[in-house]
N, C-alpha and C. Protein backbone atom coordinates (compact mmCIF):
# COMPACT_ATOMS: atom_id res chain seq x y z
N UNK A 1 17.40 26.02 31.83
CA UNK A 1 17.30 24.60 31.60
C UNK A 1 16.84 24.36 30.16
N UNK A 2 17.42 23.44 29.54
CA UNK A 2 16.81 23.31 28.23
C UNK A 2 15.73 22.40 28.18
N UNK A 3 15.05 23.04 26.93
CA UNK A 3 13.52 21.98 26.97
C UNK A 3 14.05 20.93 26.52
N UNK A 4 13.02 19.95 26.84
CA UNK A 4 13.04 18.39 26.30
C UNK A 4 11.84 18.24 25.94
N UNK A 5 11.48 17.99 24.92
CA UNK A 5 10.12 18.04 24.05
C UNK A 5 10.75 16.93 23.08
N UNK A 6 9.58 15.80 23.47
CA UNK A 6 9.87 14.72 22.96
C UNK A 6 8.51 14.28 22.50
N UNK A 7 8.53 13.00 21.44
CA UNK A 7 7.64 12.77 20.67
C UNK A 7 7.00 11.85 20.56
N UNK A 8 5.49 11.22 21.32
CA UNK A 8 5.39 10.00 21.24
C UNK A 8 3.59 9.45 21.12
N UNK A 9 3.51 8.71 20.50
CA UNK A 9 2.24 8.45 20.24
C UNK A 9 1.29 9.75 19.45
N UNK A 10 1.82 10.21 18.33
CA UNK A 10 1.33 11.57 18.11
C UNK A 10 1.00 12.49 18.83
N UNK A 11 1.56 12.63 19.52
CA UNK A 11 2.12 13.94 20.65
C UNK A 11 3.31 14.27 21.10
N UNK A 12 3.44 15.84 20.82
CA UNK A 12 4.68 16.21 21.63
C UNK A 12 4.52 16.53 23.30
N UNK A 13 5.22 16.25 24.02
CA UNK A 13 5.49 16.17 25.66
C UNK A 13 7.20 16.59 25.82
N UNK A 14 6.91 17.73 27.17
CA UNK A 14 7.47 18.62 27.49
C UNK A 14 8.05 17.95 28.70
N UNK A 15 9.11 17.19 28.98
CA UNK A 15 9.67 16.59 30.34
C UNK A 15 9.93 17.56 31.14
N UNK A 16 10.34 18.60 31.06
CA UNK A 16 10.59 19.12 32.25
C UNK A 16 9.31 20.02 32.67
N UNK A 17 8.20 20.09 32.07
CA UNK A 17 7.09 20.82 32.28
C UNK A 17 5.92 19.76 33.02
N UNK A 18 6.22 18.23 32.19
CA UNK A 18 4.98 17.92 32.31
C UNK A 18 5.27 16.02 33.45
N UNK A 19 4.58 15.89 33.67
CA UNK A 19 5.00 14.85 34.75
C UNK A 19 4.43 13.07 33.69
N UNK A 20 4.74 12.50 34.34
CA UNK A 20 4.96 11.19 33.76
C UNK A 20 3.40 10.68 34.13
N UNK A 21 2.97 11.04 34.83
CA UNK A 21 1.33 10.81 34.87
C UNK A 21 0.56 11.63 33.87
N UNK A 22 1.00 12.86 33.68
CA UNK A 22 0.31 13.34 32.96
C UNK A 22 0.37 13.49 31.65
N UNK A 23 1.88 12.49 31.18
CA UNK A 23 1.81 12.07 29.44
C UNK A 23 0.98 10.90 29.81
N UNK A 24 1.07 9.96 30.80
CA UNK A 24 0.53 8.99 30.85
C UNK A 24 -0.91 9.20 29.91
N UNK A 25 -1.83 10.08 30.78
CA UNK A 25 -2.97 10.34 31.11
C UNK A 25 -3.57 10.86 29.44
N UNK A 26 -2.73 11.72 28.69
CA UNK A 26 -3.01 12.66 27.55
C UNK A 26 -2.52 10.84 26.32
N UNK A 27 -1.40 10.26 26.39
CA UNK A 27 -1.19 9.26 25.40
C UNK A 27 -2.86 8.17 25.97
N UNK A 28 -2.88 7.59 27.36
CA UNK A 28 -4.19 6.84 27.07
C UNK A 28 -5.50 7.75 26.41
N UNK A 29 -5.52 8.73 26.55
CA UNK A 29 -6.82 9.64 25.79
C UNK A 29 -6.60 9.55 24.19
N UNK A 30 -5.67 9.63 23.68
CA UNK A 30 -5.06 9.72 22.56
C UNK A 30 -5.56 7.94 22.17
N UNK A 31 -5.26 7.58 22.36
CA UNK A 31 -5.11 5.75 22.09
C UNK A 31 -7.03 5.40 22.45
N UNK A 32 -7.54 5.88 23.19
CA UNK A 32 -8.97 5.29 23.17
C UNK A 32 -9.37 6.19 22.31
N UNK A 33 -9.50 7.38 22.11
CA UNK A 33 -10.38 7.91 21.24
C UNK A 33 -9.93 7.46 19.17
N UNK A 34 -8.61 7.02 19.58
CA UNK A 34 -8.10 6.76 18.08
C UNK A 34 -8.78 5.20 17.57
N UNK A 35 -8.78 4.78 18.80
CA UNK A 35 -8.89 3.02 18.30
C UNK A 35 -10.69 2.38 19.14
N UNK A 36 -10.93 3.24 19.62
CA UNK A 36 -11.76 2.85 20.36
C UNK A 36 -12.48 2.11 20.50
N UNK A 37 -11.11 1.52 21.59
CA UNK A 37 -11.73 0.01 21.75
C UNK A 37 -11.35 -0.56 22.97
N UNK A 38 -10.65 0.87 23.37
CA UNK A 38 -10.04 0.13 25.21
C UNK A 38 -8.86 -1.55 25.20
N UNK A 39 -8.94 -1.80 24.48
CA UNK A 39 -8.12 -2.93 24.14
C UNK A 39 -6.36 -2.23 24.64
N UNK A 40 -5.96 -1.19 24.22
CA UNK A 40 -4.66 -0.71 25.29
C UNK A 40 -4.81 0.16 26.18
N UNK A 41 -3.58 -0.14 27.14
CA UNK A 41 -3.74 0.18 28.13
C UNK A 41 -2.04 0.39 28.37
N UNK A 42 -2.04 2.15 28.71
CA UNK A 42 -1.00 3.07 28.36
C UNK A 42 0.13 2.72 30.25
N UNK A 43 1.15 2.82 30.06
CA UNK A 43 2.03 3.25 31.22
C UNK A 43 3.32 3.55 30.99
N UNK A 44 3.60 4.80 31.88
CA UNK A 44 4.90 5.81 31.60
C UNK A 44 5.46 5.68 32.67
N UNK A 45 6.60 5.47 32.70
CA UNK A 45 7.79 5.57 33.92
C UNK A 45 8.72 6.68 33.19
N UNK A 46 8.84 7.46 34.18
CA UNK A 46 10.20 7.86 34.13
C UNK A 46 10.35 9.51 34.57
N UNK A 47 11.16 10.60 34.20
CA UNK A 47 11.46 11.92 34.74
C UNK A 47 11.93 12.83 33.79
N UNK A 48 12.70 13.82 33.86
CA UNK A 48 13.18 15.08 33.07
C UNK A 48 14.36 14.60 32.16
N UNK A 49 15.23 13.26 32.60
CA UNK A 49 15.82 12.96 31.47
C UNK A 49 15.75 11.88 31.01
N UNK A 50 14.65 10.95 31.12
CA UNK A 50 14.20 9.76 30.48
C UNK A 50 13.15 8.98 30.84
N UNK A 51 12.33 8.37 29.77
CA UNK A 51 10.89 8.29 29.33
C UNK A 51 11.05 6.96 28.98
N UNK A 52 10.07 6.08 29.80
CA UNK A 52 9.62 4.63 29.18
C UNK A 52 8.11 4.69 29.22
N UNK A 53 7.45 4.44 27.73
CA UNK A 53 6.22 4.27 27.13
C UNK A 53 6.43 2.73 27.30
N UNK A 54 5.24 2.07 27.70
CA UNK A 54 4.83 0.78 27.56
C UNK A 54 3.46 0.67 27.14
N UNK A 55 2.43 0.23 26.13
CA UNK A 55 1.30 0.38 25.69
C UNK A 55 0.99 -1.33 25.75
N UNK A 56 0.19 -1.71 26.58
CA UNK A 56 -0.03 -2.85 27.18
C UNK A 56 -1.76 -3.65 25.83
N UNK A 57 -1.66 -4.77 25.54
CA UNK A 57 -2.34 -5.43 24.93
C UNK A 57 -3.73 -5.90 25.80
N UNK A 58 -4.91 -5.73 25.57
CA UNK A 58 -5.37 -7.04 26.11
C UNK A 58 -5.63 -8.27 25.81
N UNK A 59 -5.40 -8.61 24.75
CA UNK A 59 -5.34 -9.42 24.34
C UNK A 59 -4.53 -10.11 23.97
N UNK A 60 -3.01 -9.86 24.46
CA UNK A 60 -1.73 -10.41 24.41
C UNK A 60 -1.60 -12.06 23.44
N UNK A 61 -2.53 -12.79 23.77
CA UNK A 61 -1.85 -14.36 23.30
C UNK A 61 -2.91 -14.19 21.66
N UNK A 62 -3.55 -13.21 21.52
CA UNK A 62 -4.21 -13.45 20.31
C UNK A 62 -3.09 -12.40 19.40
N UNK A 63 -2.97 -11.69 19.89
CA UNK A 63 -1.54 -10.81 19.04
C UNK A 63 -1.14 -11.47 18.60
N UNK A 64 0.25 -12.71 19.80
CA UNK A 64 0.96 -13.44 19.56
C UNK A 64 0.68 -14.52 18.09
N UNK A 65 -0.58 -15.10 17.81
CA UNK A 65 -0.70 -15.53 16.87
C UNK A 65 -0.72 -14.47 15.35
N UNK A 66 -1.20 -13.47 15.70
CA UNK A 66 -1.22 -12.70 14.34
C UNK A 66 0.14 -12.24 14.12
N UNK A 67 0.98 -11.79 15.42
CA UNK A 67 2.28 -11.43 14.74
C UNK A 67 3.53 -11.83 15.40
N UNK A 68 4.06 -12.86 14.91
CA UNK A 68 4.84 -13.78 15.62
C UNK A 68 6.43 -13.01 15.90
N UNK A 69 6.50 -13.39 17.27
CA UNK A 69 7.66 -12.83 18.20
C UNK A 69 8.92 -13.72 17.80
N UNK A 70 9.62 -13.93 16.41
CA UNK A 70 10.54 -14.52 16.75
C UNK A 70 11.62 -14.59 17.05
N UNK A 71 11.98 -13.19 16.48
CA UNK A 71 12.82 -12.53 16.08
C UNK A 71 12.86 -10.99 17.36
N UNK A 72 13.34 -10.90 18.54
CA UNK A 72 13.61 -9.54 19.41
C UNK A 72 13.92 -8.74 18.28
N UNK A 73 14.68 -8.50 17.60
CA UNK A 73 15.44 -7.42 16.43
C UNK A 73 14.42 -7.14 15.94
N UNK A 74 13.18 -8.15 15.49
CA UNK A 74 12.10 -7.01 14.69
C UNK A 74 10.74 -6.34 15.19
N UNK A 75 10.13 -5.49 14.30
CA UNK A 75 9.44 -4.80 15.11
C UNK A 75 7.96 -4.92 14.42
N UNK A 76 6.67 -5.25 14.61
CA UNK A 76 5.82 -5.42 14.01
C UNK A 76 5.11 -3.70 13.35
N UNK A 77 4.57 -4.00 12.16
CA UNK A 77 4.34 -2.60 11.51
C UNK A 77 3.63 -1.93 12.31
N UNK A 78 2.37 -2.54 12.64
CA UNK A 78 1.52 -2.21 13.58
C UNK A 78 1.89 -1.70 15.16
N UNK A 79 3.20 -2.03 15.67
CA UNK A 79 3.94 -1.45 16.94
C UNK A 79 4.15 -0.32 16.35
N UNK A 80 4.46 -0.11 15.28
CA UNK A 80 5.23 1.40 14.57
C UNK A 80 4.10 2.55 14.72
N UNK A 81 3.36 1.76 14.24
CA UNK A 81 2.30 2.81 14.18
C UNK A 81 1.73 3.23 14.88
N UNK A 82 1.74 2.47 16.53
CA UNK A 82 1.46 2.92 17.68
C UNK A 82 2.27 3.90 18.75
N UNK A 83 3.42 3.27 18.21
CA UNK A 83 4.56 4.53 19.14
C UNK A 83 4.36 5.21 17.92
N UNK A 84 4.32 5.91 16.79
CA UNK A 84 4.09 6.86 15.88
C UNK A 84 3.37 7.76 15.94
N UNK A 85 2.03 7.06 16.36
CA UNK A 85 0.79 8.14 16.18
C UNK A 85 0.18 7.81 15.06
N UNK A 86 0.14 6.94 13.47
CA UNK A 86 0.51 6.54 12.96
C UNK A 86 -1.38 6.90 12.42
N UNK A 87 -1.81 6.67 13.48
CA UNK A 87 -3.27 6.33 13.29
C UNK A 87 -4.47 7.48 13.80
N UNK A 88 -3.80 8.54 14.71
CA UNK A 88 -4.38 9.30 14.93
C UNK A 88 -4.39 10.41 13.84
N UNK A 89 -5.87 11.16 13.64
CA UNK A 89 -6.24 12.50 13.01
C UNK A 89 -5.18 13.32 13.51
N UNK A 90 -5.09 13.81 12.03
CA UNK A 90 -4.15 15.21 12.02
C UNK A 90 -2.84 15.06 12.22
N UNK A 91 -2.13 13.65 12.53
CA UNK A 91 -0.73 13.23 12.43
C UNK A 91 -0.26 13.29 11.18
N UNK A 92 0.71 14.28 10.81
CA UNK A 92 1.81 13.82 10.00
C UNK A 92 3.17 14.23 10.21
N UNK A 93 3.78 13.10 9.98
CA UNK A 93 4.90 12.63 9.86
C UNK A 93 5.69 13.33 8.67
N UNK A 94 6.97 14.21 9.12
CA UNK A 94 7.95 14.03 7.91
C UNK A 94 8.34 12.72 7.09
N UNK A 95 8.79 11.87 7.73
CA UNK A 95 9.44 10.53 7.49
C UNK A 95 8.64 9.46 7.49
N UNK A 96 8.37 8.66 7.12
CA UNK A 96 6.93 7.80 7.13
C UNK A 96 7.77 6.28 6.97
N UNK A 97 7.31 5.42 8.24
CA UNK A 97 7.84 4.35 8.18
C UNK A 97 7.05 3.31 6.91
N UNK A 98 8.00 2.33 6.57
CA UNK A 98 7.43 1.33 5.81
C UNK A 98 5.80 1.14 6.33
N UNK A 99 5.05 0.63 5.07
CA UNK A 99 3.43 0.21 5.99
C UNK A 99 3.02 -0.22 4.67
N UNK A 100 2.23 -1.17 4.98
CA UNK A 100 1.54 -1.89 4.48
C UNK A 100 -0.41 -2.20 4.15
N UNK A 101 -0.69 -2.87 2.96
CA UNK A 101 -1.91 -2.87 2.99
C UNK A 101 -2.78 -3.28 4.38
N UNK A 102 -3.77 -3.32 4.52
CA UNK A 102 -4.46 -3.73 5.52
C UNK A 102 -4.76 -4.85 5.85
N UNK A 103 -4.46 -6.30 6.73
CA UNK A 103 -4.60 -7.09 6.81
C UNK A 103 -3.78 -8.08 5.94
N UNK A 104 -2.22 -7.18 6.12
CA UNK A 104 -0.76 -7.95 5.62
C UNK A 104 -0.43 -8.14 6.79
N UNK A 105 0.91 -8.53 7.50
CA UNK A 105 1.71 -8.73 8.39
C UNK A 105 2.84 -8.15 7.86
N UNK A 106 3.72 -7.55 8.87
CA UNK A 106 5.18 -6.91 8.30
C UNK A 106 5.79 -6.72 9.47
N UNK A 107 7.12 -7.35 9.29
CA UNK A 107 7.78 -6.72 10.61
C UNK A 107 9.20 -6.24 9.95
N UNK A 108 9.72 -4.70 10.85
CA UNK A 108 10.94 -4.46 10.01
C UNK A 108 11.66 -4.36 11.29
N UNK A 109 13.12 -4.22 10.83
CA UNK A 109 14.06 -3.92 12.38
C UNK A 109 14.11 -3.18 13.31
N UNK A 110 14.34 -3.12 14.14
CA UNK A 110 13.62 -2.35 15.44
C UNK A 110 15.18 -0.96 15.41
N UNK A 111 15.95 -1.30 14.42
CA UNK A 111 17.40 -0.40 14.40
C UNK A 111 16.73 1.02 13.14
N UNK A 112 15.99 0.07 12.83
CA UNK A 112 15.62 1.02 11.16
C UNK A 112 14.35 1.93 12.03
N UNK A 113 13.44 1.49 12.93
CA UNK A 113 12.49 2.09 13.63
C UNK A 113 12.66 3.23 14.07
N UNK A 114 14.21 3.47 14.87
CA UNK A 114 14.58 3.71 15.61
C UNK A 114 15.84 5.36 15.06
N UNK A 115 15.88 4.86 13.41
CA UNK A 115 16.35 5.77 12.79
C UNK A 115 15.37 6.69 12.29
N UNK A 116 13.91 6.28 11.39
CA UNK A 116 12.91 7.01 11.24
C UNK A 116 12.30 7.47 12.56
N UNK A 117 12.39 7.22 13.58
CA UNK A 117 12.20 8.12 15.07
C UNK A 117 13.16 9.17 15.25
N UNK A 118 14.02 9.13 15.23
CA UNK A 118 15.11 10.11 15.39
C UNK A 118 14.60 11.12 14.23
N UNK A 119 14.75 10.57 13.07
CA UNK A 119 14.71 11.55 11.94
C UNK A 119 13.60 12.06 11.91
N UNK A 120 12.45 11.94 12.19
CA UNK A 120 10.83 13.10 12.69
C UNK A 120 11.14 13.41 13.36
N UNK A 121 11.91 13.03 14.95
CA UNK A 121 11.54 13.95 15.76
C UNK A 121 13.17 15.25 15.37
N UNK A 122 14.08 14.82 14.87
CA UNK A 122 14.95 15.85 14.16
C UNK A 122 14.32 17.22 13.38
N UNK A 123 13.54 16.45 11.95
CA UNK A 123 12.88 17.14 11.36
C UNK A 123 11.71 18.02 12.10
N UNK A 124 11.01 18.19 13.49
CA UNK A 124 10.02 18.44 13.61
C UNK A 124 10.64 19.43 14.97
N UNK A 125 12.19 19.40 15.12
CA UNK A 125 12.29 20.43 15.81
C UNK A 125 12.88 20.15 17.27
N UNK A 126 12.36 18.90 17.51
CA UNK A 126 12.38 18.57 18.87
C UNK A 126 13.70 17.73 19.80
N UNK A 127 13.71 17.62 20.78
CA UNK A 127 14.80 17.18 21.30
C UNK A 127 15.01 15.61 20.74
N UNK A 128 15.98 15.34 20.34
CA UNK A 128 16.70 14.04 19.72
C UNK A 128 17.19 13.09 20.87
N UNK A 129 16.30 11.92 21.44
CA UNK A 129 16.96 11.34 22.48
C UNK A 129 18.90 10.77 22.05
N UNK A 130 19.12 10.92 22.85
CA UNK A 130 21.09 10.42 23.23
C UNK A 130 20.56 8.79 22.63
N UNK A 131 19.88 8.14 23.33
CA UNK A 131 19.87 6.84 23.83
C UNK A 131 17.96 6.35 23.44
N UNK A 132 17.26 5.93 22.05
CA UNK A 132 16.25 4.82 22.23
C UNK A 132 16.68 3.53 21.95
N UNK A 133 15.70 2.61 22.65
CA UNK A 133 15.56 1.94 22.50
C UNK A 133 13.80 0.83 22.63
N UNK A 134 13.70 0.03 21.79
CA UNK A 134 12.60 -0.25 21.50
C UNK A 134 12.31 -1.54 22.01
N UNK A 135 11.35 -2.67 22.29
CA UNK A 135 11.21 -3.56 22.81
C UNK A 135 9.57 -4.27 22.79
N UNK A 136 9.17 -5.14 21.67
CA UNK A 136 7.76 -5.47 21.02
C UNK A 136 7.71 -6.79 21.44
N UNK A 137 6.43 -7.29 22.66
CA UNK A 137 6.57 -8.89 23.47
C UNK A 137 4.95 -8.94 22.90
N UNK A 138 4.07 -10.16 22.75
CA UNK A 138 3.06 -10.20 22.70
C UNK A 138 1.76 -9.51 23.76
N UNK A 139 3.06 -8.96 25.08
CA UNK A 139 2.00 -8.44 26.20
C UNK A 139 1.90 -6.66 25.54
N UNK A 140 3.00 -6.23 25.11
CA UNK A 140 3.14 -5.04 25.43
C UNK A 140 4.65 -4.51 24.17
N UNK A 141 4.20 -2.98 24.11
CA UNK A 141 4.96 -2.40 22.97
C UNK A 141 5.51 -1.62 24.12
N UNK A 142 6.88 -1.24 24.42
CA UNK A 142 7.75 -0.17 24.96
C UNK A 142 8.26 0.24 23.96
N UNK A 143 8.95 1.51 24.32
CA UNK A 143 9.99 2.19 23.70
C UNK A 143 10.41 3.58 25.05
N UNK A 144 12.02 3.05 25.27
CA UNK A 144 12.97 3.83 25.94
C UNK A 144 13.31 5.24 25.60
N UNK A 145 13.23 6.35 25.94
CA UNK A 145 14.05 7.22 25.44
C UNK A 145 15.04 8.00 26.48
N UNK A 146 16.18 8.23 26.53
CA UNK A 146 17.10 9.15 27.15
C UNK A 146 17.67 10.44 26.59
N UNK A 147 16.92 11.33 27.33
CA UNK A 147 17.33 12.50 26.60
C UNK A 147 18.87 13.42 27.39
């Protein structure tokens, strides 16, 4: 069987090794100790050939004012950097998405996101999903992958 080692939240995860609770379980550890602040709140659906990350807000309607949803096509910098890893120790990235000073706003296309995803996880070895797709609401950041 071939591996599927896929890439998400600054971690690689092994689908056919590792179960969807237990990226669950390793991305929320990852996300409180990076930001710590309990403010997200991690959930994984899916099996050996496809992965939905959803990283849930609590604070959903105060987002909404800092980074306005108007546009589905774009993707806020700050979503990037969360499906990235962007923010955790010891992450680096071949490919480094657009980013900005601290306490700018930026949103870029969720098509261009979606090409610098492919191209790290290319560069870094790992299985290249067939099929992402991305999806940024004031409740919650997803991102699809089909491997």
């Amino acid at each position: 069987m071939k591996m599927k080692n896929v890439y998400l939240v600054g971690g690689t995860y092994n689908l056919n090794e590792q179960s969807a609770e237990d990226i669950e379980k390793s991305i929320q550890a990852n996300l409180d100790r990076w930001t710590k602040t309990g403010l997200m709140k991690v959930k994984v659906f899916g099996g050996k050939h496809y992965l939905e990350l959803r990283v849930y807000r609590k604070y959903g309607e105060n987002y909404k004012v800092a980074f306005p949803f108007d546009d589905e096509k774009m993707l806020p910098c700050i979503d990037s950097d969360i499906l990235l890893g962007r923010f955790g120790e010891n992450v680096k990235l071949p490919v480094m998405p657009p980013s900005v000073p601290y306490g700018y706003l930026f949103n870029y296309e969720i098509t261009e996101f979606i090409k610098i995803y492919k191209k790290n996880v290319k560069a870094m070895g790992l299985t290249v999903p067939k099929n992402v797709s991305v999806q940024s609401t004031p409740s919650y950041v997803a991102i699809n992958l089909a491997c």
